[in-house]
Protein backbone atom coordinates (compact mmCIF):
# COMPACT_ATOMS: atom_id res chain seq x y z
CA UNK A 1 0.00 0.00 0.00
CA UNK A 2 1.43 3.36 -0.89
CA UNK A 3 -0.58 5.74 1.69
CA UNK A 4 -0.50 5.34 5.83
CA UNK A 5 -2.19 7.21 8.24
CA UNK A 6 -0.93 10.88 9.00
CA UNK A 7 0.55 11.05 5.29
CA UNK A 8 0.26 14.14 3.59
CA UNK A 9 -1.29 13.66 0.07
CA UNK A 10 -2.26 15.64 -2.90
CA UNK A 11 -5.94 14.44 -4.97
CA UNK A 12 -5.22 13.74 -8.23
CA UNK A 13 -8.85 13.76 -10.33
CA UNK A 14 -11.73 14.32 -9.07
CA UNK A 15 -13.70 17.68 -8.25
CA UNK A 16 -11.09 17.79 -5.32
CA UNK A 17 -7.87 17.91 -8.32
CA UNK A 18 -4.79 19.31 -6.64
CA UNK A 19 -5.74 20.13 -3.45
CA UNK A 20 -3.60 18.45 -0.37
CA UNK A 21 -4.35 16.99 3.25
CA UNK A 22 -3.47 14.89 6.09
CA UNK A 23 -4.74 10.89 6.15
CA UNK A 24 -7.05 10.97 9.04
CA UNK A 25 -8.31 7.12 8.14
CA UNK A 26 -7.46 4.26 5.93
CA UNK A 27 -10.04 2.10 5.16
CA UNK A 28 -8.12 -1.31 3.75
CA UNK A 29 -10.46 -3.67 2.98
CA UNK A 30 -12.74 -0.75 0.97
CA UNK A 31 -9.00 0.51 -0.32
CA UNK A 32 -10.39 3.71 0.40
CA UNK A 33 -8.96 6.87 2.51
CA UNK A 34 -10.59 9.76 4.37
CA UNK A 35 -8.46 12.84 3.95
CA UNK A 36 -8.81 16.18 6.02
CA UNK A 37 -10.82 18.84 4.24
CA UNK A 38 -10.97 17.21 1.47
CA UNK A 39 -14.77 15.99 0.20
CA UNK A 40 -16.65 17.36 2.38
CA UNK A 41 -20.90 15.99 2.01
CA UNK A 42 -23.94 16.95 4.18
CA UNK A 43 -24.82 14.41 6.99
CA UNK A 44 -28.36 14.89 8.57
CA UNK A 45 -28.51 14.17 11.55
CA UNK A 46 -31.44 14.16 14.21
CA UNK A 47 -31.73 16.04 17.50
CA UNK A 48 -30.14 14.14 20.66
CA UNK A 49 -28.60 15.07 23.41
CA UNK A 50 -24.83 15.27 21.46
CA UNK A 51 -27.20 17.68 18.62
CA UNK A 52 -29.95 19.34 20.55
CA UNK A 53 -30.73 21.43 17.25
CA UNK A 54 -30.40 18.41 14.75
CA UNK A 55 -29.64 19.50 11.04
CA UNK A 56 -27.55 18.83 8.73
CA UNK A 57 -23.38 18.42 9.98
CA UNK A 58 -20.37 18.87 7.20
CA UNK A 59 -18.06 15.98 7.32
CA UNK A 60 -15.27 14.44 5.23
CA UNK A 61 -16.67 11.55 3.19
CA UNK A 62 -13.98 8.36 1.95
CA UNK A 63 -12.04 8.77 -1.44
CA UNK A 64 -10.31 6.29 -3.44
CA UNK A 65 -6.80 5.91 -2.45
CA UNK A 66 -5.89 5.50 -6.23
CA UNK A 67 -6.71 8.74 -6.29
CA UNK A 68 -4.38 10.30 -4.10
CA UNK A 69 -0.20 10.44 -3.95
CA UNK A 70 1.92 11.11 -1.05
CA UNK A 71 3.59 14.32 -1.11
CA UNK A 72 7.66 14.31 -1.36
CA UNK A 73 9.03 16.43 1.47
CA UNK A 74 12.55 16.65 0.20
CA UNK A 75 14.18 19.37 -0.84
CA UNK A 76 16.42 18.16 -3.40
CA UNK A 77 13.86 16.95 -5.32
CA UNK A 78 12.73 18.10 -8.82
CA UNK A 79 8.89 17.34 -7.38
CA UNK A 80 9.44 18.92 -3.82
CA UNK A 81 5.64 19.50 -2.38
CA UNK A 82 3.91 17.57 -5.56
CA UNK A 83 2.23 14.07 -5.59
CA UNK A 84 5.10 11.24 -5.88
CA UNK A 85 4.88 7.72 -7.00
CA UNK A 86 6.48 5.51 -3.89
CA UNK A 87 8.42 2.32 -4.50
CA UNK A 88 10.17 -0.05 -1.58
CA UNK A 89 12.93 -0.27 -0.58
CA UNK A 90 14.42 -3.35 1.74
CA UNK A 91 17.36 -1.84 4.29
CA UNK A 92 20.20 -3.91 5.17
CA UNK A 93 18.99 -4.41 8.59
CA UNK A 94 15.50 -5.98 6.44
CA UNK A 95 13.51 -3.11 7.32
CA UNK A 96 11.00 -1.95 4.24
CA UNK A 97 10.79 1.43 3.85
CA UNK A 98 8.88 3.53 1.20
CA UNK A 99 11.02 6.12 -1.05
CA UNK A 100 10.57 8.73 -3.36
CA UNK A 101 10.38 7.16 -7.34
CA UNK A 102 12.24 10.20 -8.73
CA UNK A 103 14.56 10.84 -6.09
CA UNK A 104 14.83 7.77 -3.52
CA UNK A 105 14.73 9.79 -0.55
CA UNK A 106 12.39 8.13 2.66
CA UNK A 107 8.66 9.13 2.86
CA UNK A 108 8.22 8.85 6.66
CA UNK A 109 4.59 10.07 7.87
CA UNK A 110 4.24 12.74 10.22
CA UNK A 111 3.11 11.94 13.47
């Protein structure tokens, strides 16, 4: 998988097209992600202790994560703060990490 929790991403189609945010939620077995600010829809919701007015309550709704590439925070890079393509990368210790595919710098999500 090429996204984790706390990643920051760009949206690459959609009505959402270039616009960034932070993973909040990865949903595996719907391969789907729910990304701050990002596609927001209308939830009504009825009155209850929690909503004593009811109404209708803005929320972010899942998008695909095919649709979505982690941003490269590297300086050096020719696509610093654009959407990357990730490959792994096996250490010599055996640890897999994810790296940048243009400059093969570590993507390490913010905590």
């Amino acid at each position: 998988m090429h996204v984790q929790k706390n990643d920051t991403v760009q949206v690459i189609t959609g009505d959402e097209s270039g616009k960034t945010g932070k993973i909040l939620w990865v949903i595996r077995k719907k391969r789907r992600v729910i990304v701050e600010g990002i596609n927001y829809i209308q939830k009504h919701v009825r009155r209850s202790e929690k909503n004593p007015q009811g109404g209708r309550v803005q929320k972010e709704a899942p998008i695909s994560w095919s649709n979505v590439l982690v941003l490269c925070q590297s300086k050096n890079c020719e696509k610093y703060g654009k959407g990357v393509r990730t490959r792994h990368k096996f250490l010599e210790n055996g640890d897999k990490v994810r790296v940048c595919y243009k400059c093969g710098n570590e993507i390490i999500a913010a905590e």
